[in-house]
C-alpha atoms as a PDB file:
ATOM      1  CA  UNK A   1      13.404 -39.657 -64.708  1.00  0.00           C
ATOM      2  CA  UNK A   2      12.886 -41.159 -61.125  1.00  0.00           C
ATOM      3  CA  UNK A   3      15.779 -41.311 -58.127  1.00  0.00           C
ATOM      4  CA  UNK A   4      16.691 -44.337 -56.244  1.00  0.00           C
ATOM      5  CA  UNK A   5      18.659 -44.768 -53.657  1.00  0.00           C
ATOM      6  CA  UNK A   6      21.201 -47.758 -52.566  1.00  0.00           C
ATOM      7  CA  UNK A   7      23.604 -48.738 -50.160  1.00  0.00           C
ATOM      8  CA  UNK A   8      26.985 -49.570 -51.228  1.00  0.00           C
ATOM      9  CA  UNK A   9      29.786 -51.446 -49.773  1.00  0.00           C
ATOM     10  CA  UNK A  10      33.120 -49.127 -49.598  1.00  0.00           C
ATOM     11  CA  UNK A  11      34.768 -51.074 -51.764  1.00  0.00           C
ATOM     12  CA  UNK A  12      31.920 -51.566 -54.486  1.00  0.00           C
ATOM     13  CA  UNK A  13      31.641 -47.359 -54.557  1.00  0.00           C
ATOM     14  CA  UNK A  14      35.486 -47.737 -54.593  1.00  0.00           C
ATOM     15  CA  UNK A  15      36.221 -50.072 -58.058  1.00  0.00           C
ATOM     16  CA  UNK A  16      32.340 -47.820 -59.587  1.00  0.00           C
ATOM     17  CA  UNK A  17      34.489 -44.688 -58.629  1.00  0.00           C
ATOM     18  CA  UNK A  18      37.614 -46.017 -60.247  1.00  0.00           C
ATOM     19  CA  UNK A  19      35.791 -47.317 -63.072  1.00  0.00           C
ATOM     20  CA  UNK A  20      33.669 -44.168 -64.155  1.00  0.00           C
ATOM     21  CA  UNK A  21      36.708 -42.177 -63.857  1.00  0.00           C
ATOM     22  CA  UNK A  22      38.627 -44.067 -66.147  1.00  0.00           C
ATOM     23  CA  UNK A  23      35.775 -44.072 -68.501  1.00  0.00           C
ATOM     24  CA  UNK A  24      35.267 -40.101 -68.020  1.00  0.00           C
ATOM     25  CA  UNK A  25      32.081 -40.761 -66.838  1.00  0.00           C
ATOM     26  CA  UNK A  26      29.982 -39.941 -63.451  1.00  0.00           C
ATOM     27  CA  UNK A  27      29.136 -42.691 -61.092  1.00  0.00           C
ATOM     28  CA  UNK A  28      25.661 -42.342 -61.821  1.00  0.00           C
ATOM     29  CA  UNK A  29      25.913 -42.366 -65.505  1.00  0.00           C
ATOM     30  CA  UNK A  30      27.905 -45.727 -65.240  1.00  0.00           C
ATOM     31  CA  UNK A  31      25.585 -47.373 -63.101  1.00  0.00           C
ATOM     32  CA  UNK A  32      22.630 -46.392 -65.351  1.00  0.00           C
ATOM     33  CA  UNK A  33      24.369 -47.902 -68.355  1.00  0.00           C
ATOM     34  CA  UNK A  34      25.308 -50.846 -65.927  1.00  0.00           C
ATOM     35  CA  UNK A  35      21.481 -51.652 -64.971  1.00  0.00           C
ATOM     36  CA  UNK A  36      20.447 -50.897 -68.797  1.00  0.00           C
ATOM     37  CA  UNK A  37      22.736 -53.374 -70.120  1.00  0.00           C
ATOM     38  CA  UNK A  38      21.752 -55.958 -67.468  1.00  0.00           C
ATOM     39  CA  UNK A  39      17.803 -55.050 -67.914  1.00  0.00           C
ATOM     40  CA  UNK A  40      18.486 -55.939 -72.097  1.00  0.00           C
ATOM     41  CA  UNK A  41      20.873 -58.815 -71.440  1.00  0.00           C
ATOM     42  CA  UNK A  42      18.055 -60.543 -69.280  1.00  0.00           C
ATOM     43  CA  UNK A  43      15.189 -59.897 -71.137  1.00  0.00           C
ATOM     44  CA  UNK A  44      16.791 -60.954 -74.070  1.00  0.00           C
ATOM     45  CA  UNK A  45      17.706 -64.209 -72.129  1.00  0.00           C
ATOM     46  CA  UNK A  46      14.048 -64.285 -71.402  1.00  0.00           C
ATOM     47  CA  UNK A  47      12.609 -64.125 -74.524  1.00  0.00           C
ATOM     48  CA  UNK A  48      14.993 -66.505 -75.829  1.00  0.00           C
ATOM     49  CA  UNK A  49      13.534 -69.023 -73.363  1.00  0.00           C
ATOM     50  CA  UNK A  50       9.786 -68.524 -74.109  1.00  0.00           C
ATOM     51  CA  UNK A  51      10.620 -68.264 -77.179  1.00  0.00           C
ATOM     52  CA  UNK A  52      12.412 -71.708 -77.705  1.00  0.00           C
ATOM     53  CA  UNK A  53      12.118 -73.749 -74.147  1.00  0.00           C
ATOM     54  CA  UNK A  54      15.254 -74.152 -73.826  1.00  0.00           C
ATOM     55  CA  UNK A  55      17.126 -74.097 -70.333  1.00  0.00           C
ATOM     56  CA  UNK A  56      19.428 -76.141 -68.205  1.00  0.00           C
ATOM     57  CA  UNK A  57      18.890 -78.829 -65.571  1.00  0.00           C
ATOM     58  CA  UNK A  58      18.519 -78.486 -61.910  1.00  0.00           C
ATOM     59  CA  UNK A  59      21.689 -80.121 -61.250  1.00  0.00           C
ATOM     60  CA  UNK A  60      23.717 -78.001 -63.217  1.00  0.00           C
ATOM     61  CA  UNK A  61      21.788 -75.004 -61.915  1.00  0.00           C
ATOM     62  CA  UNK A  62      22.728 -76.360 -58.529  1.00  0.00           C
ATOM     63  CA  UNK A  63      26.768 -76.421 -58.939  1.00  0.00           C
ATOM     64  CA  UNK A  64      26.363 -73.284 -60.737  1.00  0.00           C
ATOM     65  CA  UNK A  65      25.048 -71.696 -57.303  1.00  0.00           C
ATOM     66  CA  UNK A  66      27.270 -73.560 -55.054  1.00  0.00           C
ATOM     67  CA  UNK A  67      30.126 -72.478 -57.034  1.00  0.00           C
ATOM     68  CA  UNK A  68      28.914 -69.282 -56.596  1.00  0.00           C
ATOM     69  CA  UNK A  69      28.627 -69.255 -52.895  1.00  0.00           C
ATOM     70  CA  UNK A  70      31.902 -70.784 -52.589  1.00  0.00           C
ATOM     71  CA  UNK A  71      33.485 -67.829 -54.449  1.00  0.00           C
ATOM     72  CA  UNK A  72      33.908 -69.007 -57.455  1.00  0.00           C
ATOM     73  CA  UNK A  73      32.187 -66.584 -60.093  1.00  0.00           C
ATOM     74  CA  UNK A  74      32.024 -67.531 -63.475  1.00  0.00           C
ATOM     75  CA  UNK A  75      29.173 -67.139 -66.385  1.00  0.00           C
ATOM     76  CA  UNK A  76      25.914 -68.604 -66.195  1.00  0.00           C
ATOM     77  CA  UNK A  77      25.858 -72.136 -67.879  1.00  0.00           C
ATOM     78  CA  UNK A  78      23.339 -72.116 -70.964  1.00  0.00           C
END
């Protein structure tokens, strides 16, 4: 197993902290479950897509990101 090193902001450390402690878990152990449910969830998503073509529109792609840089998160559109 490899180490890797990030930089955090304060309060990101602060809510990982929070949240590992509450699930009686390390920090590191909950971000390596984090990134190995994100690595499945998006290769999944990828094979999906090569396997049927589907995907969304530039212009819906587009508000999705604006929203997004505007603050407002909310789920991918599919």
């Amino acid at each position: 197993m490899q180490t890797i090193s990030i930089k955090l902001p304060d309060e990101t450390l602060h809510r990982l902290n929070t949240l590992a402690k509450q699930n009686r878990n390390t920090v590191e152990g909950l971000v390596e479950t984090l990134l190995e449910d994100y690595a499945d969830s998006d290769e999944a998503r990828l094979a999906e897509y090569e396997r049927t073509g589907h995907g969304i529109s530039h212009e819906i792609a587009m508000a999705w990101l604006q929203d997004l840089a505007e603050g407002q998160y909310r789920s991918c559109p599919t």
